[in-house]
PDB file of N, CA and C in Angstrom:
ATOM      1  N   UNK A   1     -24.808  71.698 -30.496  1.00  0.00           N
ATOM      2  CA  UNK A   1     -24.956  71.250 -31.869  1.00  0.00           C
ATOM      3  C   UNK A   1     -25.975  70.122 -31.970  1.00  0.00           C
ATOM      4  N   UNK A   2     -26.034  68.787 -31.036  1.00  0.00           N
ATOM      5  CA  UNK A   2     -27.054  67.731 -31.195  1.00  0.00           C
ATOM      6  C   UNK A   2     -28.079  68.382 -30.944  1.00  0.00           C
ATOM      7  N   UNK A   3     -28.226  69.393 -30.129  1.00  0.00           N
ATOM      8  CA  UNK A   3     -30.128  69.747 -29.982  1.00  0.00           C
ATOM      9  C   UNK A   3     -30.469  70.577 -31.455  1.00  0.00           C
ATOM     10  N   UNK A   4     -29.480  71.689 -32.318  1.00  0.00           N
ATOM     11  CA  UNK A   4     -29.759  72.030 -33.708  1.00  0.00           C
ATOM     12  C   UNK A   4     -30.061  70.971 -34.118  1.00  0.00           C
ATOM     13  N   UNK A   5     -29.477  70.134 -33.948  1.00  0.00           N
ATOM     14  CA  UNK A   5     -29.556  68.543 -35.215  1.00  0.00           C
ATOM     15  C   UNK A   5     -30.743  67.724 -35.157  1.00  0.00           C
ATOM     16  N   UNK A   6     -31.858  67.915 -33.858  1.00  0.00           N
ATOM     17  CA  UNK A   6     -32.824  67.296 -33.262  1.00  0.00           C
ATOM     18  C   UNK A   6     -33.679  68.413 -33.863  1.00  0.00           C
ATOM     19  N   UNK A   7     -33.333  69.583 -33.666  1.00  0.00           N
ATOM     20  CA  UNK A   7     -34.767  70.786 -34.370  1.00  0.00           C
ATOM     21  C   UNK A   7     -34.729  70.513 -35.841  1.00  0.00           C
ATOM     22  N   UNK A   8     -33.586  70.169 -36.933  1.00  0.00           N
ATOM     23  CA  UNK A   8     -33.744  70.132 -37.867  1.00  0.00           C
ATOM     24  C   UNK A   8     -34.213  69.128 -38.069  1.00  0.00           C
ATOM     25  N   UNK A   9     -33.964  67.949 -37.723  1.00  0.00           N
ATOM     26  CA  UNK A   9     -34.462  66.622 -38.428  1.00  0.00           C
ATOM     27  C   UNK A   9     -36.297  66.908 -37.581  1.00  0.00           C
ATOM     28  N   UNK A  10     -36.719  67.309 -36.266  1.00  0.00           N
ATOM     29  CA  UNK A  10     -37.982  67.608 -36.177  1.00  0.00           C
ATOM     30  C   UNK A  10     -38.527  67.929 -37.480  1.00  0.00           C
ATOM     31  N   UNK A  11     -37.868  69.288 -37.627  1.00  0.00           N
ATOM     32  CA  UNK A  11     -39.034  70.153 -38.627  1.00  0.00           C
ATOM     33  C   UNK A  11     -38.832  68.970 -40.227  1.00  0.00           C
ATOM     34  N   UNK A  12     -37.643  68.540 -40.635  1.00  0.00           N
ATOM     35  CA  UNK A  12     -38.188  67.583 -41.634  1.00  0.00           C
ATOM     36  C   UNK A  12     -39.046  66.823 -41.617  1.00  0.00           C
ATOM     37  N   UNK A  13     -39.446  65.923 -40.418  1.00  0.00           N
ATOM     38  CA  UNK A  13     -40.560  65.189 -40.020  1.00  0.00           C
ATOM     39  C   UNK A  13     -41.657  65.511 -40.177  1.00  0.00           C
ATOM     40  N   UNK A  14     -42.058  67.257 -39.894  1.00  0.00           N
ATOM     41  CA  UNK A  14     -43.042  67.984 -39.769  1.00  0.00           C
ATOM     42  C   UNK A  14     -43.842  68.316 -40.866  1.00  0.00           C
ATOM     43  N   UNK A  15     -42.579  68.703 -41.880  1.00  0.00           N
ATOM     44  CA  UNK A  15     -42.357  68.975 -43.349  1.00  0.00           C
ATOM     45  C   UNK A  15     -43.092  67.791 -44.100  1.00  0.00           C
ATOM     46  N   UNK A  16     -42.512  66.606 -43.842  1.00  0.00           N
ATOM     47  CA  UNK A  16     -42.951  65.451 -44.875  1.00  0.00           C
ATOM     48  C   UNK A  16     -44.189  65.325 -44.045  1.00  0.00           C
ATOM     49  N   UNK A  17     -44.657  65.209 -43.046  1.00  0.00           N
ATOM     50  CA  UNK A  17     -46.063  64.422 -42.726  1.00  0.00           C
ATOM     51  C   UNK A  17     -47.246  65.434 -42.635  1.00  0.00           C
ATOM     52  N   UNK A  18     -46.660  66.667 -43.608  1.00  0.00           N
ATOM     53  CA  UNK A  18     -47.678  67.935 -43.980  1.00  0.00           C
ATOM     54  C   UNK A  18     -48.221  68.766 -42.662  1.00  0.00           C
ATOM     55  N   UNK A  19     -47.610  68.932 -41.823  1.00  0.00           N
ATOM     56  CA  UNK A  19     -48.387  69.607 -40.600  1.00  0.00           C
ATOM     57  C   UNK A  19     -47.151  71.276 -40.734  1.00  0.00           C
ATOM     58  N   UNK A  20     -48.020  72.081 -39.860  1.00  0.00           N
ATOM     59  CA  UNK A  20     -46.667  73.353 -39.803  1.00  0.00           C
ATOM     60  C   UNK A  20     -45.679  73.347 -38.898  1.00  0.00           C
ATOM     61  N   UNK A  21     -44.661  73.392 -39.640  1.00  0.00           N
ATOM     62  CA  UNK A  21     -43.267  73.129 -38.685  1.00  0.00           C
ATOM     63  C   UNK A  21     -43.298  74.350 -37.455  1.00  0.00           C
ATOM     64  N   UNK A  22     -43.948  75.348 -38.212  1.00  0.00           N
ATOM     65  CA  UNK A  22     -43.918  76.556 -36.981  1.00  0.00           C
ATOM     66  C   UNK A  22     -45.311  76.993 -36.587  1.00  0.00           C
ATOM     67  N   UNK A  23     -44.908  77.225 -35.555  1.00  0.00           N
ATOM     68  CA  UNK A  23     -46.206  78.102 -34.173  1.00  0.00           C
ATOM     69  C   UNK A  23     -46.887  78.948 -34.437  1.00  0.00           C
ATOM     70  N   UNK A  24     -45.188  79.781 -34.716  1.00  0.00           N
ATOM     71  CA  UNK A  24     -45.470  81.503 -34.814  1.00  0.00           C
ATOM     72  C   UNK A  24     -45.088  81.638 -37.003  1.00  0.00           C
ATOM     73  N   UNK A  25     -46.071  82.998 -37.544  1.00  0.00           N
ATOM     74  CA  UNK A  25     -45.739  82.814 -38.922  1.00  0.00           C
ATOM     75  C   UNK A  25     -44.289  83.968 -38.857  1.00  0.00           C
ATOM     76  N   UNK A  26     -43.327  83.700 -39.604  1.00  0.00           N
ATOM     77  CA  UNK A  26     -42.432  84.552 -39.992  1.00  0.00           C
ATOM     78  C   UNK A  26     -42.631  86.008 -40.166  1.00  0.00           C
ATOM     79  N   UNK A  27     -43.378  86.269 -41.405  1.00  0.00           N
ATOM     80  CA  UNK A  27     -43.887  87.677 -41.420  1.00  0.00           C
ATOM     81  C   UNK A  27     -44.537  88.676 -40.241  1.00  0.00           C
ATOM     82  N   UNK A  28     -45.169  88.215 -39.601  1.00  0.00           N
ATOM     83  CA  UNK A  28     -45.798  88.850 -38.716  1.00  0.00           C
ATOM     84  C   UNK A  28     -45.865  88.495 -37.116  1.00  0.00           C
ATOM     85  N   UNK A  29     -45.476  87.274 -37.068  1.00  0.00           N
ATOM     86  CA  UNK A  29     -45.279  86.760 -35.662  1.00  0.00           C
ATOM     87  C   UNK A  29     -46.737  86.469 -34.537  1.00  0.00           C
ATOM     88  N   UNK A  30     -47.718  86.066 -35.878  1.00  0.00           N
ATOM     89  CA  UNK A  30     -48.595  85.654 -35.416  1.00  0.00           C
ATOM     90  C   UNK A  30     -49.447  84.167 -35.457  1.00  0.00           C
ATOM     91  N   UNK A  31     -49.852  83.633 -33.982  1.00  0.00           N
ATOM     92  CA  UNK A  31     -49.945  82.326 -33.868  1.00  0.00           C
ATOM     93  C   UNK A  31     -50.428  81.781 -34.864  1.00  0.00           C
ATOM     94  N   UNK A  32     -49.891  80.509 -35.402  1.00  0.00           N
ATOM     95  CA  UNK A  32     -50.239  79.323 -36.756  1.00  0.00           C
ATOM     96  C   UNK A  32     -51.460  79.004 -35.558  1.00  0.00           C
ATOM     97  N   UNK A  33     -53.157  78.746 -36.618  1.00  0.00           N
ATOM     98  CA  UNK A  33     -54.065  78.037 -36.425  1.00  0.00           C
ATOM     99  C   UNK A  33     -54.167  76.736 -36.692  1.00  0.00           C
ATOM    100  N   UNK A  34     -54.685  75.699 -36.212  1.00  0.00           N
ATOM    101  CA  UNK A  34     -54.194  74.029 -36.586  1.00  0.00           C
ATOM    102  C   UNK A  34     -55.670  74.407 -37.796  1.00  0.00           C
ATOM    103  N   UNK A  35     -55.204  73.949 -39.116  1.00  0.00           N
ATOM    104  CA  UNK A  35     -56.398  73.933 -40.029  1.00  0.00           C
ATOM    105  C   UNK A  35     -56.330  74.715 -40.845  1.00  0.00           C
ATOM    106  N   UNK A  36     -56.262  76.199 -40.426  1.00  0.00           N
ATOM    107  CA  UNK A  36     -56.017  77.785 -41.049  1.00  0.00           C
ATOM    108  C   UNK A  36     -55.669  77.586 -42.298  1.00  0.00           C
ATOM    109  N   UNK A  37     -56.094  78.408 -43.150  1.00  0.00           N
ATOM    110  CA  UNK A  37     -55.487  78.720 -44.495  1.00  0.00           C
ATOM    111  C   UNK A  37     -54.706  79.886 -44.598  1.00  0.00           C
ATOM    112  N   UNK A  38     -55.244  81.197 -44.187  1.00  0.00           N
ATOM    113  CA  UNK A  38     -54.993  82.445 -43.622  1.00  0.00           C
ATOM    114  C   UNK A  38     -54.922  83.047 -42.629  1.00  0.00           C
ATOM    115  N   UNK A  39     -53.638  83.908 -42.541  1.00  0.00           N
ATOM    116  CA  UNK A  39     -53.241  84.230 -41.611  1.00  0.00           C
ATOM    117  C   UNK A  39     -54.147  85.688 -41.109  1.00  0.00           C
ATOM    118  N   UNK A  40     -54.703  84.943 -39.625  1.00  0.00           N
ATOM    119  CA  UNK A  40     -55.488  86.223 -38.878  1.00  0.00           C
ATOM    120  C   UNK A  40     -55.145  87.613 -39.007  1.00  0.00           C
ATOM    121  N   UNK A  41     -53.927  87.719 -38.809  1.00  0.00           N
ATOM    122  CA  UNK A  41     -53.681  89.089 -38.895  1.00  0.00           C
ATOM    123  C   UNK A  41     -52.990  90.290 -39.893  1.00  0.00           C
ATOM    124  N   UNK A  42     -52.603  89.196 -41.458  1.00  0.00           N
ATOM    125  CA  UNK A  42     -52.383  89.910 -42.239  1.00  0.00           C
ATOM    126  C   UNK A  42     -53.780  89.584 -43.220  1.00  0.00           C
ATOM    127  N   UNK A  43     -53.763  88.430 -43.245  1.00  0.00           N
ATOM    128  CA  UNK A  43     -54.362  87.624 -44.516  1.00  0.00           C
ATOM    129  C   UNK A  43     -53.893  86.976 -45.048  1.00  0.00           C
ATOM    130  N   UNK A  44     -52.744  86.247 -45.236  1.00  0.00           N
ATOM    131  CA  UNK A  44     -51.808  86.071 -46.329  1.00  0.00           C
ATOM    132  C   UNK A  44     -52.089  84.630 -46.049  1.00  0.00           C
ATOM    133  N   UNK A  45     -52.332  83.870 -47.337  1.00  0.00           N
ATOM    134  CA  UNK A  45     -52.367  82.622 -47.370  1.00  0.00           C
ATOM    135  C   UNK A  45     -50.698  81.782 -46.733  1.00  0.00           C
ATOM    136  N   UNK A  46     -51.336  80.813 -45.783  1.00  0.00           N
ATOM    137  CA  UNK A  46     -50.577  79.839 -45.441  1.00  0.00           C
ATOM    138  C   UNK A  46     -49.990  79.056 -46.056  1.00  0.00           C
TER     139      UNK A  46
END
């Protein structure tokens, strides 16, 4: 349970200081670019 409690309060951190909480995108499971607007392999705005 404390390491859930350490990923969530991470990704709030991540959240407020505008960077992407995730790596990989949901939809497609393809790597987040640092900068990117769109995603390489669908298109779909970030």
């Amino acid at each position: 349970m404390d390491k859930f409690i350490t990923i969530v309060k991470m990704m709030i951190y991540l959240y407020l200081s505008g960077r992407p909480a995730n790596k990989f995108l949901p939809q497609c499971g393809s790597g987040v670019v640092s900068g990117a607007r769109f995603c390489g392999k669908l298109g779909n705005r970030l």
